[in-house]
N, C-alpha and C. Protein backbone atom coordinates (compact mmCIF):
# COMPACT_ATOMS: atom_id res chain seq x y z
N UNK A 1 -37.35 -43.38 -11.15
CA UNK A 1 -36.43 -43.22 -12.26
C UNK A 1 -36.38 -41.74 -12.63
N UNK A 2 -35.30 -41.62 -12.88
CA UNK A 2 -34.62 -39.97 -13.00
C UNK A 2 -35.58 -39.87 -14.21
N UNK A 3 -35.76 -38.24 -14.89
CA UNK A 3 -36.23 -38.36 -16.45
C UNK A 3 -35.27 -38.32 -17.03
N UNK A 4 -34.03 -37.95 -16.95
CA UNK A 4 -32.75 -38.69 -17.83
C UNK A 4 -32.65 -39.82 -18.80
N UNK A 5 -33.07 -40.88 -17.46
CA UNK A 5 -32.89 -42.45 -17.94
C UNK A 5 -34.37 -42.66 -18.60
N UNK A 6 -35.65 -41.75 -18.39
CA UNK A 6 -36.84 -42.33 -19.37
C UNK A 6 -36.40 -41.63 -20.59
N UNK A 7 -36.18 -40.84 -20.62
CA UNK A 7 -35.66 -39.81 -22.01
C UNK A 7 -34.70 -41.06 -22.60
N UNK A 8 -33.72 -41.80 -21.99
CA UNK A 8 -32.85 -41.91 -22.84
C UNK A 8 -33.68 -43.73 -23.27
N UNK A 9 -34.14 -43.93 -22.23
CA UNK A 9 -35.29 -45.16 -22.64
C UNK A 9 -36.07 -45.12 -24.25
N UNK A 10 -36.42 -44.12 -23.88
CA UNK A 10 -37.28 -44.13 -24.77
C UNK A 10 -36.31 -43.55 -26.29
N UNK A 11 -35.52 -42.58 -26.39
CA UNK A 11 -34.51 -42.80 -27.57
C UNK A 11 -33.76 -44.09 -27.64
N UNK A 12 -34.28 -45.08 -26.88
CA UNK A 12 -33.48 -46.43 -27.59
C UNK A 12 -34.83 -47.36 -27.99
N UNK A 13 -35.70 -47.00 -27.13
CA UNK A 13 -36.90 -48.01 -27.69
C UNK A 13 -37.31 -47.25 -28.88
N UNK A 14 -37.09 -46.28 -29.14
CA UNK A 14 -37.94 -45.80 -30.69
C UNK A 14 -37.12 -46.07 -31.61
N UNK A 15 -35.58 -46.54 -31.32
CA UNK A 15 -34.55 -47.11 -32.53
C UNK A 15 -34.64 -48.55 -32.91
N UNK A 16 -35.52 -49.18 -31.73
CA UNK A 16 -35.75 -50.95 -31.84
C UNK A 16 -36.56 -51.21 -33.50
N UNK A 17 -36.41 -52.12 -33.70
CA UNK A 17 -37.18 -52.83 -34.67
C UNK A 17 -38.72 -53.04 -34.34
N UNK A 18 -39.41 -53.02 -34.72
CA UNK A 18 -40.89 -53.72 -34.13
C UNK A 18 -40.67 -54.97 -33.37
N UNK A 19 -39.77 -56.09 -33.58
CA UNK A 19 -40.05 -57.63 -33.19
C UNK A 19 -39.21 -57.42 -32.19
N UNK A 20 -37.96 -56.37 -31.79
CA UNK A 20 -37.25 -56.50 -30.81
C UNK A 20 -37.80 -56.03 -29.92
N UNK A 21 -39.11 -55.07 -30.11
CA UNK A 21 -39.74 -54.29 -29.32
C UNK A 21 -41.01 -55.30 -28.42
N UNK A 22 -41.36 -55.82 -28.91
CA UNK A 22 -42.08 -56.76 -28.77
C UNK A 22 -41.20 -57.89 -27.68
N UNK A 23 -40.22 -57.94 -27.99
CA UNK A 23 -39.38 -59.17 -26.90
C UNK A 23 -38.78 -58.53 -25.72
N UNK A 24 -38.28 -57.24 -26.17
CA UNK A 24 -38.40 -56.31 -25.04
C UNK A 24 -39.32 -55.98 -24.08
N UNK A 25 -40.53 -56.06 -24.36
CA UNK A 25 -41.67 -56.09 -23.78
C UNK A 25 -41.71 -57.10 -22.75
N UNK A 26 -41.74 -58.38 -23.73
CA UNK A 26 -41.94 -59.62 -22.89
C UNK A 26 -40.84 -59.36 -21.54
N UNK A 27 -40.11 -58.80 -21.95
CA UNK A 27 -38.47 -58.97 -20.87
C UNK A 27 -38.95 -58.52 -19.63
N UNK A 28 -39.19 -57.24 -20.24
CA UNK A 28 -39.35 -56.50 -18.97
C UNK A 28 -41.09 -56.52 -17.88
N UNK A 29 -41.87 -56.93 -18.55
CA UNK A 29 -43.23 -58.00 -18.03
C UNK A 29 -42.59 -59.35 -17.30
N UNK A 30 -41.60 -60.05 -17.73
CA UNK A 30 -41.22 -60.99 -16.78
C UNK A 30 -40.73 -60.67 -15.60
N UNK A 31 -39.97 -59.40 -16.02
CA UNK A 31 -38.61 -58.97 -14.99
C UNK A 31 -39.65 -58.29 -13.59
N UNK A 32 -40.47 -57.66 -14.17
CA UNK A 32 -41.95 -57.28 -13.11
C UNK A 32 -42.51 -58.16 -12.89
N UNK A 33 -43.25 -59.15 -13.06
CA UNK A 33 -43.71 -60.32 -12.32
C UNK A 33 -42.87 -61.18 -11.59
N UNK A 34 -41.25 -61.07 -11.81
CA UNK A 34 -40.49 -62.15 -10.98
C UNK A 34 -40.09 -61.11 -10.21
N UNK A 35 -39.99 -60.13 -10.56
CA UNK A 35 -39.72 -58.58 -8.58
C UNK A 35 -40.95 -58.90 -7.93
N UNK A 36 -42.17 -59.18 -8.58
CA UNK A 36 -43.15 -59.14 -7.74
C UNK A 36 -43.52 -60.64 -6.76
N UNK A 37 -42.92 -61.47 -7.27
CA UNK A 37 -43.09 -63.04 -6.69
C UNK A 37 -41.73 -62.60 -5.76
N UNK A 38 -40.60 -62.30 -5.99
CA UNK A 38 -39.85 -62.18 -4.70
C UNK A 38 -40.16 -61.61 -3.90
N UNK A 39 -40.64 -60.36 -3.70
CA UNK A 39 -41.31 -59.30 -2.74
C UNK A 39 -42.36 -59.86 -2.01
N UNK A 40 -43.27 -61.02 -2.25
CA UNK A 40 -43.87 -61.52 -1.78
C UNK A 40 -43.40 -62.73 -1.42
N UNK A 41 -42.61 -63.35 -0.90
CA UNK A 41 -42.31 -64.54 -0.42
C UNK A 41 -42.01 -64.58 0.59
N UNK A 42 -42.17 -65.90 1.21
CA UNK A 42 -41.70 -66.23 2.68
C UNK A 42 -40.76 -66.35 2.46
N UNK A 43 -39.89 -66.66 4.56
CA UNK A 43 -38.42 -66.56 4.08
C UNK A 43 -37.96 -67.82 4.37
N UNK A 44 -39.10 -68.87 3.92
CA UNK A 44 -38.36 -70.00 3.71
C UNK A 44 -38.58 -70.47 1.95
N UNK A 45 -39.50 -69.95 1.50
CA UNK A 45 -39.15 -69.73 -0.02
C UNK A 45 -37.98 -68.88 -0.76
N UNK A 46 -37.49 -68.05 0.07
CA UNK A 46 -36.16 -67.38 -0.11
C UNK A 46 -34.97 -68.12 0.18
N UNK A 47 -34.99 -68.86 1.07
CA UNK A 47 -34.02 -70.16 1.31
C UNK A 47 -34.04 -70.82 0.16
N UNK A 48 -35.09 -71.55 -0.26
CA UNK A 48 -35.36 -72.41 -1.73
C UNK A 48 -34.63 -71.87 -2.48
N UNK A 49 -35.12 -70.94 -2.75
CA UNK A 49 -34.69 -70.14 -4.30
C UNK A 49 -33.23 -69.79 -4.21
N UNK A 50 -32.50 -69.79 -2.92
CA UNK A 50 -30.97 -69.65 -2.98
C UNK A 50 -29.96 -70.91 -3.08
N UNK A 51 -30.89 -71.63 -2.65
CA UNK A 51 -30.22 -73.28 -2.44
C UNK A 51 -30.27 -73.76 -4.15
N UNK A 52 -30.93 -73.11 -5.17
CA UNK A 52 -30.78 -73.67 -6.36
C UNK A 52 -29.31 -73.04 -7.21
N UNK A 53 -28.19 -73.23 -6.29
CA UNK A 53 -26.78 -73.12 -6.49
C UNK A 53 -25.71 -74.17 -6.74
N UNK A 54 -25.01 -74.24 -6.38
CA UNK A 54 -23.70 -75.02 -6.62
C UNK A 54 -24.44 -76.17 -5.66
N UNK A 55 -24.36 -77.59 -6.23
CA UNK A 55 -24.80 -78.52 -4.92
C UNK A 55 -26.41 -78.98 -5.31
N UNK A 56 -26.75 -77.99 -5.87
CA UNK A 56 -28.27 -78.24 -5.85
C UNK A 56 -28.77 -79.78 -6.19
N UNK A 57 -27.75 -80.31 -6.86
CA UNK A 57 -28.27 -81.39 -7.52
C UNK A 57 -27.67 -82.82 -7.12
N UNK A 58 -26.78 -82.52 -6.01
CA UNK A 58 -26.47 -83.63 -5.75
C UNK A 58 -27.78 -84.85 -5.66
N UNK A 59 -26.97 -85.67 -5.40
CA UNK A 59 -27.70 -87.33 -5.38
C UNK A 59 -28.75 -87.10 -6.26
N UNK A 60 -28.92 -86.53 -7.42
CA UNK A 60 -29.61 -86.62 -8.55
C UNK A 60 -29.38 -86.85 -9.91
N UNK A 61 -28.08 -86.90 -9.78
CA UNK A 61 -27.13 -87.48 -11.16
C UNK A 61 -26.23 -88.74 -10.87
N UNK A 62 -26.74 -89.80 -11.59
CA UNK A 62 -25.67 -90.87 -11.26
C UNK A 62 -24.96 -91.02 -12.80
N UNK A 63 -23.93 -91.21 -12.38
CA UNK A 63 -22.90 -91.79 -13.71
C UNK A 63 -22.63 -93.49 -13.51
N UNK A 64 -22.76 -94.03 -14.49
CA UNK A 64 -22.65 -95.45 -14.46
C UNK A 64 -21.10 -95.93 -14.58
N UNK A 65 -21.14 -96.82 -13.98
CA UNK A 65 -20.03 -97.40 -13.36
C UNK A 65 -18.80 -97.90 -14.52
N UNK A 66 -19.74 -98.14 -15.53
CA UNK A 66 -18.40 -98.45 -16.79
C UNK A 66 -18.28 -96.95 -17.77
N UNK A 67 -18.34 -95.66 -17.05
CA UNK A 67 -18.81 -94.45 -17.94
C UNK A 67 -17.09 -94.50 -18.71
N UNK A 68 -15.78 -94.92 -17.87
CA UNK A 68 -15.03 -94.47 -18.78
C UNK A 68 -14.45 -95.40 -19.44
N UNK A 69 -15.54 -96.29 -19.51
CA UNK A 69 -14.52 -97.91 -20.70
C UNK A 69 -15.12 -97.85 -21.99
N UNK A 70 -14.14 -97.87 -22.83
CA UNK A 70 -14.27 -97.90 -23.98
C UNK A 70 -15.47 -98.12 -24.52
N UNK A 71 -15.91 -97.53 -25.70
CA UNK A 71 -17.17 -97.71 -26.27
C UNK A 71 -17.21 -98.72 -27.26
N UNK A 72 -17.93 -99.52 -27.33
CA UNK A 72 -17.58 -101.12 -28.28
C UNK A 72 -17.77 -100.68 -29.56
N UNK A 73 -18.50 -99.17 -30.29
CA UNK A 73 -18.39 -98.50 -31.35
C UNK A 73 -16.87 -98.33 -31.76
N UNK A 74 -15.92 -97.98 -31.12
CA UNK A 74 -14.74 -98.27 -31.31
C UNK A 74 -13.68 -98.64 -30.68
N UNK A 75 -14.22 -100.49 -30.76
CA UNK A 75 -13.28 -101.48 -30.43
C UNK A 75 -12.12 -101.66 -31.55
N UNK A 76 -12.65 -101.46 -33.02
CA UNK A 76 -11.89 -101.68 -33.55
C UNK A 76 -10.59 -101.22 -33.86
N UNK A 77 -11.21 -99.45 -34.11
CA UNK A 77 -10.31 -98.47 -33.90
C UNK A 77 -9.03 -98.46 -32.32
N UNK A 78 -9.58 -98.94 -31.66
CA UNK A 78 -8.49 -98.78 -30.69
C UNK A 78 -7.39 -100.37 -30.44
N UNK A 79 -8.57 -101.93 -31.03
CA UNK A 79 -7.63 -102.47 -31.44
C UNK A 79 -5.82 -102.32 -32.60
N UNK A 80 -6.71 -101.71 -33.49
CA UNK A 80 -5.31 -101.11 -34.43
C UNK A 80 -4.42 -100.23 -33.87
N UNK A 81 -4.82 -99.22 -33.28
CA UNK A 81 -4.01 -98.33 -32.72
C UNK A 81 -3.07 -99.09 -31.52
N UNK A 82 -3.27 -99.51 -31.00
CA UNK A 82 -2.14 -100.87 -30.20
C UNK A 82 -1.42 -101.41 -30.95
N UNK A 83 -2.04 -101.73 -32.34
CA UNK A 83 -0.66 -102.28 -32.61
C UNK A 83 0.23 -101.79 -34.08
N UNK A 84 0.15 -100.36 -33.83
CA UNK A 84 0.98 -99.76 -34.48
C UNK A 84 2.37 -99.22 -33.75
């Protein structure tokens, strides 16, 4: 990192609040431990971790078979409305 961007780091972390500073912290401690779990992985754990995309979830969600019939909470309401 250039000293530009620590200079200008650090004129934004000394404008934080204490508690934002603190979550900031946490951020960037995660953001280094999850560079460091990728950098170390096989490259069939790199497969994994890409396959949790579009699809991922098939055949793991079922919708039940009467999902779009009326709800008997309002039978009544939709009786009246017919016959107006």
């Amino acid at each position: 990192m250039s000293d530009l961007s620590s200079e200008k780091l650090i004129e934004i972390w000394d404008e934080l609040p204490e508690p934002l500073k603190q979550k900031t912290l946490e951020y960037i401690e995660r953001l280094v431990d999850t560079s460091k779990k990728i950098q170390g992985e096989t490259s069939e754990e790199k497969i994994k971790r890409r396959l949790k995309g579009f699809g991922s979830w098939k055949g793991k969600i079922h919708i039940a078979d009467d999902f779009d019939e009326p709800l008997d909470d309002f039978k009544e309401y939709m009786s009246s409305e017919t016959s107006i």
